[in-house]
N, C-alpha and C. Protein backbone atom coordinates (compact mmCIF):
# COMPACT_ATOMS: atom_id res chain seq x y z
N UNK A 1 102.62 119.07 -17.01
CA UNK A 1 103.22 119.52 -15.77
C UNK A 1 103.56 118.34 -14.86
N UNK A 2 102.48 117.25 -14.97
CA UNK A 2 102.97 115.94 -13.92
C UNK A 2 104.19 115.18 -14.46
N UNK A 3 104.48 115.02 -15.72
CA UNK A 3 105.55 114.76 -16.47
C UNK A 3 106.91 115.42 -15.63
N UNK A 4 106.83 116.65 -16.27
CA UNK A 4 108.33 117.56 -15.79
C UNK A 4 108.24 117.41 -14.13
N UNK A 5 107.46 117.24 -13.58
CA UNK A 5 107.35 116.88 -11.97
C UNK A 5 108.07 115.67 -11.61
N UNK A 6 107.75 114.74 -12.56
CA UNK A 6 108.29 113.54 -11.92
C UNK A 6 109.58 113.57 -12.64
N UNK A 7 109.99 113.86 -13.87
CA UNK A 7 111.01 113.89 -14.29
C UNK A 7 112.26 114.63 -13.38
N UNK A 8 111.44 115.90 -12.76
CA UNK A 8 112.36 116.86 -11.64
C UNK A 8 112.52 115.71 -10.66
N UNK A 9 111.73 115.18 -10.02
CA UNK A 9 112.33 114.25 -9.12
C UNK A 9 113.15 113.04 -9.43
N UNK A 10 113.08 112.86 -10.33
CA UNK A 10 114.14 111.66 -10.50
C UNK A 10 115.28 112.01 -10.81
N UNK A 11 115.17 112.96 -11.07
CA UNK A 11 116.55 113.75 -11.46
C UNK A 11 117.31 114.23 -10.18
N UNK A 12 116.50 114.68 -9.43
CA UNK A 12 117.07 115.21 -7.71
C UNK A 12 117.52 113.85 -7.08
N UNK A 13 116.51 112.88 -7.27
CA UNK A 13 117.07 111.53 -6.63
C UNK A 13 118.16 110.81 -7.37
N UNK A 14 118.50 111.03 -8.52
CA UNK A 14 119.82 110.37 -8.91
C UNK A 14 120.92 110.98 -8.59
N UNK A 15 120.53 112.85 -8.28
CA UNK A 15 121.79 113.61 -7.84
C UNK A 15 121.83 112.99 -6.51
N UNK A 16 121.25 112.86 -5.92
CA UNK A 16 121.37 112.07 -4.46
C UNK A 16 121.97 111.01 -4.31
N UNK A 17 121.58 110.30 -5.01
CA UNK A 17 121.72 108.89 -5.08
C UNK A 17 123.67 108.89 -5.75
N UNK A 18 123.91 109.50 -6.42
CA UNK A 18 125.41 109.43 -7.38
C UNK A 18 126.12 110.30 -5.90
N UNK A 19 125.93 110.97 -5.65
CA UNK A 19 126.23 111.83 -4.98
C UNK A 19 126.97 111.27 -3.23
N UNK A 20 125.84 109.95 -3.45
CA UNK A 20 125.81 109.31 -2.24
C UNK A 20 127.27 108.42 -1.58
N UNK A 21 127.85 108.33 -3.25
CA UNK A 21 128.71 107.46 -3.36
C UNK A 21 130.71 108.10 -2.95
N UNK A 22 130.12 109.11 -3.28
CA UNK A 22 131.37 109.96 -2.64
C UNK A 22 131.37 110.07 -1.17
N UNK A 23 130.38 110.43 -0.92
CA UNK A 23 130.17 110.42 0.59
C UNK A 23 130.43 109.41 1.48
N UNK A 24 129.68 108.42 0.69
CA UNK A 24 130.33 107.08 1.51
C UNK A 24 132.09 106.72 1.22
N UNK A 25 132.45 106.77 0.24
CA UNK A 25 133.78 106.88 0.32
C UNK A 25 134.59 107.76 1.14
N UNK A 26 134.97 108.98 1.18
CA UNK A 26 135.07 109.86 1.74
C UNK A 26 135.08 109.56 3.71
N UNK A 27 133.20 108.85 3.94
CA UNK A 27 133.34 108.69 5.21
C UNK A 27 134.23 107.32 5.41
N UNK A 28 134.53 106.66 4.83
CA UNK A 28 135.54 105.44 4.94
C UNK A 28 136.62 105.57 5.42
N UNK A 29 137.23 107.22 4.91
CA UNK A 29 138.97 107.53 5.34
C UNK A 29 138.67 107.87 6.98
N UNK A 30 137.44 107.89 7.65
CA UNK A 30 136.92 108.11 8.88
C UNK A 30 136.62 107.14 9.88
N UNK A 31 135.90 106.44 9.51
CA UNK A 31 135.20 105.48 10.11
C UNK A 31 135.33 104.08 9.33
N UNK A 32 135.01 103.04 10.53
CA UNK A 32 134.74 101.83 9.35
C UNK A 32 133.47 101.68 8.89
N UNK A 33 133.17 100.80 8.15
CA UNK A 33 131.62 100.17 7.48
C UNK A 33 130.69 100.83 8.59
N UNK A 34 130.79 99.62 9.28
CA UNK A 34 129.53 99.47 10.44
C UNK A 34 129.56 100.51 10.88
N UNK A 35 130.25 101.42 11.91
CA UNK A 35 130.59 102.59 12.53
C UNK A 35 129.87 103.85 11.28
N UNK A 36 130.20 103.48 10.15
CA UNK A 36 129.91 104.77 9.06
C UNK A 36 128.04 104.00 9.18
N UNK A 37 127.52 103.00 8.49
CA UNK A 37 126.11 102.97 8.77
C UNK A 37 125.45 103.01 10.12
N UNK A 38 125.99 103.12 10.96
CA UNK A 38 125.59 103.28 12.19
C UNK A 38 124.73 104.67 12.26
N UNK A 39 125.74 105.44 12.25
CA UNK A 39 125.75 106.94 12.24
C UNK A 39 124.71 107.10 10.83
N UNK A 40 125.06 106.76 9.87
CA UNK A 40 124.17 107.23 8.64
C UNK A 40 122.90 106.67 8.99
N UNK A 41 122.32 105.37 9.48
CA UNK A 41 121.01 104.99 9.59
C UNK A 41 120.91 105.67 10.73
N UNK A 42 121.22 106.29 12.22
CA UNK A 42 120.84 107.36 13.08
C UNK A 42 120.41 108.09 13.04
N UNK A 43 121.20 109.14 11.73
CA UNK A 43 120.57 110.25 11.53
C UNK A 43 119.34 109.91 10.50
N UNK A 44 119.50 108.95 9.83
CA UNK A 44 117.64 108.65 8.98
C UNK A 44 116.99 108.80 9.86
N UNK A 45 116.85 107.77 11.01
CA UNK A 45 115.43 107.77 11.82
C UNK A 45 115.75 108.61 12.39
N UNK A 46 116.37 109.85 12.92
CA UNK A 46 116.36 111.36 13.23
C UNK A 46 115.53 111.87 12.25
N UNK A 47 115.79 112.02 11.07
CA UNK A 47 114.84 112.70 10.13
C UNK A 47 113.64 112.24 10.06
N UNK A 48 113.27 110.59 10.03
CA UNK A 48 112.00 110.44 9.67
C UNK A 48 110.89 110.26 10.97
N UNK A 49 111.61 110.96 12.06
CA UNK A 49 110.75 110.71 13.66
C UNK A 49 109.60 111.64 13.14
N UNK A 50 109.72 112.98 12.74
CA UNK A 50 108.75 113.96 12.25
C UNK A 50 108.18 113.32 11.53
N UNK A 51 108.31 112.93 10.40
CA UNK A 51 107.28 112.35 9.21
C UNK A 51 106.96 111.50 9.86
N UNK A 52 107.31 110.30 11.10
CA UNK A 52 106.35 109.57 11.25
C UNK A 52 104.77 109.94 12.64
N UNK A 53 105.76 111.11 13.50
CA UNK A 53 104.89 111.50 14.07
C UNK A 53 103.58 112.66 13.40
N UNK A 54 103.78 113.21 12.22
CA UNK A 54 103.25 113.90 11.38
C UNK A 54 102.15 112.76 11.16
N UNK A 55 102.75 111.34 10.50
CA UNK A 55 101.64 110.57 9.69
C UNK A 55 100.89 110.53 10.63
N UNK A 56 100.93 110.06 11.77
CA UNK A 56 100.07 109.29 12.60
C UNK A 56 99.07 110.07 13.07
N UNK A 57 99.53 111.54 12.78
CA UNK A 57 98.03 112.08 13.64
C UNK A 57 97.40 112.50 12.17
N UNK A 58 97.73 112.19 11.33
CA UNK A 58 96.64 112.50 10.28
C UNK A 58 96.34 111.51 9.55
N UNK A 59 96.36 110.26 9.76
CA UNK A 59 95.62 108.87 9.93
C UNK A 59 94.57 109.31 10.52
N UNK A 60 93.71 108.58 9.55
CA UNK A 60 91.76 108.37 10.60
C UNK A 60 92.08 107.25 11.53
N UNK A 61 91.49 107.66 12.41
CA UNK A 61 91.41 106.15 13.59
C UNK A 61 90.37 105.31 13.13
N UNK A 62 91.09 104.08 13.47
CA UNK A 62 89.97 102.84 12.84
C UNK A 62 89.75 102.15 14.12
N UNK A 63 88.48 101.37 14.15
CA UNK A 63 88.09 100.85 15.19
C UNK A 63 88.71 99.64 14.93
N UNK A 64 89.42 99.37 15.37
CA UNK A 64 90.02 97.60 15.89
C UNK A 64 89.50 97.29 17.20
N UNK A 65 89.56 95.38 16.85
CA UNK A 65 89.48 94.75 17.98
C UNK A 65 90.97 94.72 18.37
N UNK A 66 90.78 94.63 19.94
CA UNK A 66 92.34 94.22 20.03
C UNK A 66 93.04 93.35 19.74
N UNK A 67 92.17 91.90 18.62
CA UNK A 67 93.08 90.86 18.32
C UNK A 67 93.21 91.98 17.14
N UNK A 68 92.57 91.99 16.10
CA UNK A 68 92.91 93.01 14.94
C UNK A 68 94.40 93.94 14.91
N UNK A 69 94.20 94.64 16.20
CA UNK A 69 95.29 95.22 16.19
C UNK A 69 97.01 95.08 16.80
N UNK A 70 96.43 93.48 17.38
CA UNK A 70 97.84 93.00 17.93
C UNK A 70 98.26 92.29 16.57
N UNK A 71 97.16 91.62 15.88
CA UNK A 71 97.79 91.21 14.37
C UNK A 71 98.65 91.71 13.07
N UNK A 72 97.79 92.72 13.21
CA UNK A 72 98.70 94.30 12.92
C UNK A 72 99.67 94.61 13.20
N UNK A 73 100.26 94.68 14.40
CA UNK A 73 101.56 94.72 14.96
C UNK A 73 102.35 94.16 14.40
N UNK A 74 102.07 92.66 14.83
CA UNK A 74 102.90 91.30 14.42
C UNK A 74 103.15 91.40 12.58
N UNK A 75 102.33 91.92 12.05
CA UNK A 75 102.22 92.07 10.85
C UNK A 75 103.88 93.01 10.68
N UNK A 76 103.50 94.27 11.34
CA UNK A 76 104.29 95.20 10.84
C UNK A 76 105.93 94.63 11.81
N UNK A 77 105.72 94.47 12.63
CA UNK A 77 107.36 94.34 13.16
C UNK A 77 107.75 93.27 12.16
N UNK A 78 107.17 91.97 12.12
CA UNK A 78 107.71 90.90 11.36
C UNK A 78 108.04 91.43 10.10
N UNK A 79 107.45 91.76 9.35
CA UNK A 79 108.04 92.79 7.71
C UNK A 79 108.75 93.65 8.16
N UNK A 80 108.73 94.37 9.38
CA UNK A 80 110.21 95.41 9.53
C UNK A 80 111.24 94.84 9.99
N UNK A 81 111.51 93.76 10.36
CA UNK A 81 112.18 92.98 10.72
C UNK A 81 113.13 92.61 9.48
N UNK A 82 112.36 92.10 8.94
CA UNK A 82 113.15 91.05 7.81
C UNK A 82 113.19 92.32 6.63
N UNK A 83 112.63 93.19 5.91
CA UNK A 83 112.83 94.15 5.28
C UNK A 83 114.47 95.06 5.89
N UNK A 84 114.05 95.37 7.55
CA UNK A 84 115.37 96.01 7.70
C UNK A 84 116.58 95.27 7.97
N UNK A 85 116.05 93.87 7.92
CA UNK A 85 117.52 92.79 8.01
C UNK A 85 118.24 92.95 6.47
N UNK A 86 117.45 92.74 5.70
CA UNK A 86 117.97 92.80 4.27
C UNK A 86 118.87 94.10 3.70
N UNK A 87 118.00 95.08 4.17
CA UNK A 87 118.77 96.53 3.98
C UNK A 87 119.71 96.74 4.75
N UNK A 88 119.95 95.99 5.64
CA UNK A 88 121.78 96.29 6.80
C UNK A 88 122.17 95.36 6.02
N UNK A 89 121.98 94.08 5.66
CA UNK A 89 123.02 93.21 5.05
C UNK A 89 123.77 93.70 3.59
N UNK A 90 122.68 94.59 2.92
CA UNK A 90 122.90 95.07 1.92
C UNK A 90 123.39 96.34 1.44
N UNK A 91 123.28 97.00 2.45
CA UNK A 91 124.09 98.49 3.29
C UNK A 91 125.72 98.34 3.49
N UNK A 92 125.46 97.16 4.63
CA UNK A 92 127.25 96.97 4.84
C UNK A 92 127.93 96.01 3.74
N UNK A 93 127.40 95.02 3.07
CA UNK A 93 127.88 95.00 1.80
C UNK A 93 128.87 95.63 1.02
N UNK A 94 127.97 96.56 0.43
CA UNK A 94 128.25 98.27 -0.32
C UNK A 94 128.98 98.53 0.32
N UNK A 95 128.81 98.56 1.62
CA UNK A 95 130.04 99.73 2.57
C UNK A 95 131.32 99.12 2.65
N UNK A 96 131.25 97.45 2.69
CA UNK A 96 132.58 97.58 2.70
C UNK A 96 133.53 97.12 1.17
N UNK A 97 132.53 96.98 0.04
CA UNK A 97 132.90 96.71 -1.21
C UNK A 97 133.08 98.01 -1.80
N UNK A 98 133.19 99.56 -1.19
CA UNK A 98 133.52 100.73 -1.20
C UNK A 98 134.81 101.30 -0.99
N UNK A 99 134.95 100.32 0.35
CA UNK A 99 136.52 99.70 0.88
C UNK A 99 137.72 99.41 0.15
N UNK A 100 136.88 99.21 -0.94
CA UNK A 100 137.78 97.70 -1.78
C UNK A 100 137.97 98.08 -2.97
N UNK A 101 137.04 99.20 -3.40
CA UNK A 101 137.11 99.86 -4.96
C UNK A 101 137.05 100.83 -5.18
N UNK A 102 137.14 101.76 -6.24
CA UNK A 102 136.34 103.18 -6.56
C UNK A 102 135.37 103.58 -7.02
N UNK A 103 134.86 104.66 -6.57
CA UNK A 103 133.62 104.79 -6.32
C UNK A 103 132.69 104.96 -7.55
N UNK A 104 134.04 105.18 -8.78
CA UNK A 104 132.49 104.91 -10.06
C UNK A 104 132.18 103.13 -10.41
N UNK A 105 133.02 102.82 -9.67
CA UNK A 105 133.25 100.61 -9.87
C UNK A 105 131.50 100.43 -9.01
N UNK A 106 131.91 101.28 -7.82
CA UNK A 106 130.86 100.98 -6.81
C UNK A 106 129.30 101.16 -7.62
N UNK A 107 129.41 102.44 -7.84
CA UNK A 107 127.97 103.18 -8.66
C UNK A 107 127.37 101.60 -9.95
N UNK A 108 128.72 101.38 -10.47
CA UNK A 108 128.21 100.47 -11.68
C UNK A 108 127.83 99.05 -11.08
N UNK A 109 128.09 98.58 -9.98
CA UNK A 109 128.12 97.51 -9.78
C UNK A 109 126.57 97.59 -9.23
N UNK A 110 126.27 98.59 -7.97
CA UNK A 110 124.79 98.95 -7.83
C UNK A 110 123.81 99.34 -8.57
N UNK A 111 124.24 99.99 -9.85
CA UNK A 111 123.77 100.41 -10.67
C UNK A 111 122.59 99.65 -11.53
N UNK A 112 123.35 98.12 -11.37
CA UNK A 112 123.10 96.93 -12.12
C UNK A 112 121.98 95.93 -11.26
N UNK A 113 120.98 97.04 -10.44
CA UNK A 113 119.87 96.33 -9.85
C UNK A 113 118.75 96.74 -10.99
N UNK A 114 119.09 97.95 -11.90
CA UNK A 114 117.75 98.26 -12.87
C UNK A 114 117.84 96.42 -13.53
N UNK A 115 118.63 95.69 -13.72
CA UNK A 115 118.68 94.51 -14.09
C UNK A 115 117.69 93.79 -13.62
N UNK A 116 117.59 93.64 -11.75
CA UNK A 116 117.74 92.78 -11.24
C UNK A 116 115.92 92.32 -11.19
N UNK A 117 115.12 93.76 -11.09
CA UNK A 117 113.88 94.13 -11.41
C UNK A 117 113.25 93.52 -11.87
N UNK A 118 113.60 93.48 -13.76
CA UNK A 118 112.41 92.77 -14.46
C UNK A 118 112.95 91.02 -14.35
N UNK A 119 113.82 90.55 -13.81
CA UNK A 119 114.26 89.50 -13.73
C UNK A 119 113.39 88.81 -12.96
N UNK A 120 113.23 89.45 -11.28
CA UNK A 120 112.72 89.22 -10.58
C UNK A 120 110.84 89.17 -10.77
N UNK A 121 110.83 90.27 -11.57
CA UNK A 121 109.52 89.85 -12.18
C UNK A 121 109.06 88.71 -13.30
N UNK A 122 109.90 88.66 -13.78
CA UNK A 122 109.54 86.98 -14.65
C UNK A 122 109.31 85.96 -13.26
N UNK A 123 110.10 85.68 -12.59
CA UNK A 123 109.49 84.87 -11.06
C UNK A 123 108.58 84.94 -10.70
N UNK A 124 108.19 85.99 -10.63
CA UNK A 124 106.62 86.46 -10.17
C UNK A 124 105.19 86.45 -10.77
N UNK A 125 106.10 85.75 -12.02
CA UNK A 125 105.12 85.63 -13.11
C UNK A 125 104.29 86.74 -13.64
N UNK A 126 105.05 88.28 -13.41
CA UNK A 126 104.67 89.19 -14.50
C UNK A 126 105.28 89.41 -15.78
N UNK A 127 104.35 89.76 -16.47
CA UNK A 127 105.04 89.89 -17.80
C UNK A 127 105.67 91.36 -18.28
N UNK A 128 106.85 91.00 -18.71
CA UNK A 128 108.42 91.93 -18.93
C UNK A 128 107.66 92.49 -20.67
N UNK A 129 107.36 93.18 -20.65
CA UNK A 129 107.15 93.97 -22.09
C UNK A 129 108.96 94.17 -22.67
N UNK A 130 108.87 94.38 -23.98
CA UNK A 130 109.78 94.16 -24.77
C UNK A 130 111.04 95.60 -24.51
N UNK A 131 110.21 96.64 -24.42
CA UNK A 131 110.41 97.81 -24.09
C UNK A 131 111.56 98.01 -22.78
N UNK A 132 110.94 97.07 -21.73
CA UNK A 132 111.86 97.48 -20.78
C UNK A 132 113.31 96.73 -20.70
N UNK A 133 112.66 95.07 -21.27
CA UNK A 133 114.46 94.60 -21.81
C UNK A 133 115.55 95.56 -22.64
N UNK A 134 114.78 96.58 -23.56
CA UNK A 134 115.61 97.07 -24.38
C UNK A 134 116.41 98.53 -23.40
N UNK A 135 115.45 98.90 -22.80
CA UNK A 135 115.47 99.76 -22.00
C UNK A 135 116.87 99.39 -20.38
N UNK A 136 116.55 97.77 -20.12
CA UNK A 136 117.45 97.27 -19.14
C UNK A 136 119.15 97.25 -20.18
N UNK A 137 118.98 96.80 -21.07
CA UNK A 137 120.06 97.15 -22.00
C UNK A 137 120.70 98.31 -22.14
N UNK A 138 120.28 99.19 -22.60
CA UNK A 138 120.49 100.62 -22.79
C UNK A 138 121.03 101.05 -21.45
N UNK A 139 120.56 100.88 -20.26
CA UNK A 139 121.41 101.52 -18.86
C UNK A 139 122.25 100.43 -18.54
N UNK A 140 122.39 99.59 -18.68
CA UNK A 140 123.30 98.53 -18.08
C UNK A 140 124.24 99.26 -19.12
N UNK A 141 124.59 99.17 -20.40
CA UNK A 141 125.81 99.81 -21.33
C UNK A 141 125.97 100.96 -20.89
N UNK A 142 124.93 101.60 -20.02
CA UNK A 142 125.28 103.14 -20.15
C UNK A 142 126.16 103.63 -19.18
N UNK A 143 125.14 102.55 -17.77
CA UNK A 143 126.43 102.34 -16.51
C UNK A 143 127.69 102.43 -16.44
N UNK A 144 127.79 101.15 -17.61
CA UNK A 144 129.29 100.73 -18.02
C UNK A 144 129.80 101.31 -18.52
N UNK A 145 129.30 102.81 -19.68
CA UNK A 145 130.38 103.53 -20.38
C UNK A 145 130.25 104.81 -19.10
N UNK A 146 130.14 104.75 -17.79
CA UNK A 146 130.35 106.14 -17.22
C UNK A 146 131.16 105.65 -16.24
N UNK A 147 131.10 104.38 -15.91
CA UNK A 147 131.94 103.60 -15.12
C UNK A 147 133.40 103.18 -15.35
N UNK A 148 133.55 103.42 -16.69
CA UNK A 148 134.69 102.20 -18.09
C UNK A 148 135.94 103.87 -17.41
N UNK A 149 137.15 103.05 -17.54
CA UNK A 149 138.18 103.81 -17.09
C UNK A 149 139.17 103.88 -18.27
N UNK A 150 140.19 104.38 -18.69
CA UNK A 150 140.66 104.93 -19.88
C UNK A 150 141.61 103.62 -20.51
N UNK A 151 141.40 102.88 -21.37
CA UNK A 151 141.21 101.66 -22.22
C UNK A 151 140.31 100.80 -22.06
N UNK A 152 138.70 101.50 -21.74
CA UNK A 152 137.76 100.77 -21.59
C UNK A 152 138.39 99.73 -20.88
N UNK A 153 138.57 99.76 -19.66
CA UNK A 153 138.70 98.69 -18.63
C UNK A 153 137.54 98.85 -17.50
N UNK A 154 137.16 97.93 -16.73
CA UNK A 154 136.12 98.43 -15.63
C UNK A 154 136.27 96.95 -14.73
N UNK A 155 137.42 96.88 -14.08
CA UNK A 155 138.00 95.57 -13.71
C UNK A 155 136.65 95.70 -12.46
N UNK A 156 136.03 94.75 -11.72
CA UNK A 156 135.34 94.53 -10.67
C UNK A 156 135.91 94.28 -9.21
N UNK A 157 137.48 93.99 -9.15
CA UNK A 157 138.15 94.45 -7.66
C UNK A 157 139.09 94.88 -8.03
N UNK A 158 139.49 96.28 -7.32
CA UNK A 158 141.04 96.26 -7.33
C UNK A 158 140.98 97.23 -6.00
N UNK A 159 142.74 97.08 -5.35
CA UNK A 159 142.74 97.45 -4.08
C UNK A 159 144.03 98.32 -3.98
N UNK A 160 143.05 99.47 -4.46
CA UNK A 160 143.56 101.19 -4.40
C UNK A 160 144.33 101.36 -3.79
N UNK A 161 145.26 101.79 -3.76
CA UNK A 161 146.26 103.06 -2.60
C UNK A 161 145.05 104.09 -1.91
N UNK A 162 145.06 104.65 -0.89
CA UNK A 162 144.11 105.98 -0.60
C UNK A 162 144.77 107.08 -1.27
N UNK A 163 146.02 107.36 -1.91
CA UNK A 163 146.06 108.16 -3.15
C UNK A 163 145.54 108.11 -4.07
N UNK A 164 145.29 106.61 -4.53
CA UNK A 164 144.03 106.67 -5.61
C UNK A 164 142.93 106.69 -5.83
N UNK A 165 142.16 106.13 -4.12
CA UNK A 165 141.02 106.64 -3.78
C UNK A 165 140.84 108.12 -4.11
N UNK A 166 141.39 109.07 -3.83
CA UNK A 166 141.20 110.14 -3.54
C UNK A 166 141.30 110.90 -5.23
N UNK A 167 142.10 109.83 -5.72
CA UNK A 167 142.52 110.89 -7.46
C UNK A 167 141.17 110.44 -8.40
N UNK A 168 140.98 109.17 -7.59
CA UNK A 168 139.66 108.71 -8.70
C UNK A 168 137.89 109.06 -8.54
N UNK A 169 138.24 110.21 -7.51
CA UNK A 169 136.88 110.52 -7.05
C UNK A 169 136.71 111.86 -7.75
């Protein structure tokens, strides 16, 4: 049962996630980049004000000193800081390389972070079992054959008409 559980969710999150990519296209013929993540990261922290006022009262209270807990602070803004610097740089990116292509180019090009993973873990000096190289293989081709356009082409820029935006979605 924990199997088909998690399997159900990853499955809901890739419909999300694929799903995501129209949307952002779509809001493009609207808005620009910034203007479109503006509004899209708004309404996140709209949604997650509940879950965070939810967490906090069902946290145990811990006794801190007040250096303890100004450290804490500094802890957490500085990692939200630079965590949410990375995710706007990497947000409007996407948003405006969405601009620039169609949206199954987009999917494959993001697609190609299951890559970026165990890469980043050889740096880290964990060890990459054999399994998941074969495994990083297998979706990187797989990307590419859902991405590949009719003479297996999957050029990395080209700059659509919004008639073809619209025919290739």
């Amino acid at each position: 049962m924990k199997q088909f559980r998690g399997a159900l969710l990853l499955t809901i999150t890739a419909l999300i996630w694929g799903t995501a990519f129209v949307a952002q296209s779509l809001g493009m013929d609207h808005l620009g980049p910034f203007a479109f993540n503006g509004v899209r990261n708004f309404i996140a922290a709209l949604a997650l004000l509940p879950v965070l006022l939810f967490m906090q009262r069902k946290a145990p209270k811990k006794t801190q000193t007040d250096e303890e807990r100004k450290q804490s602070r500094k802890t957490l803004w500085v990692g939200g800081v630079l965590c949410g610097s990375a995710l706007a740089v990497a947000s409007n990116l996407q948003q405006f390389g969405i601009s620039f292509t169609t949206v199954g180019k987009a999917g494959f090009l993001t697609a190609l972070y299951i890559v970026i993973v165990p890469i980043l873990g050889l740096f880290l000096k964990k060890r990459v079992p054999a399994t998941v190289w074969v495994s990083v293989v297998i979706a990187a081709a797989g990307t590419y054959l859902l991405s590949v356009q009719e003479g297996f082409t999957c050029l990395l820029y080209t700059s659509p008409s919004p008639r073809d935006r619209t025919r290739s979605r």
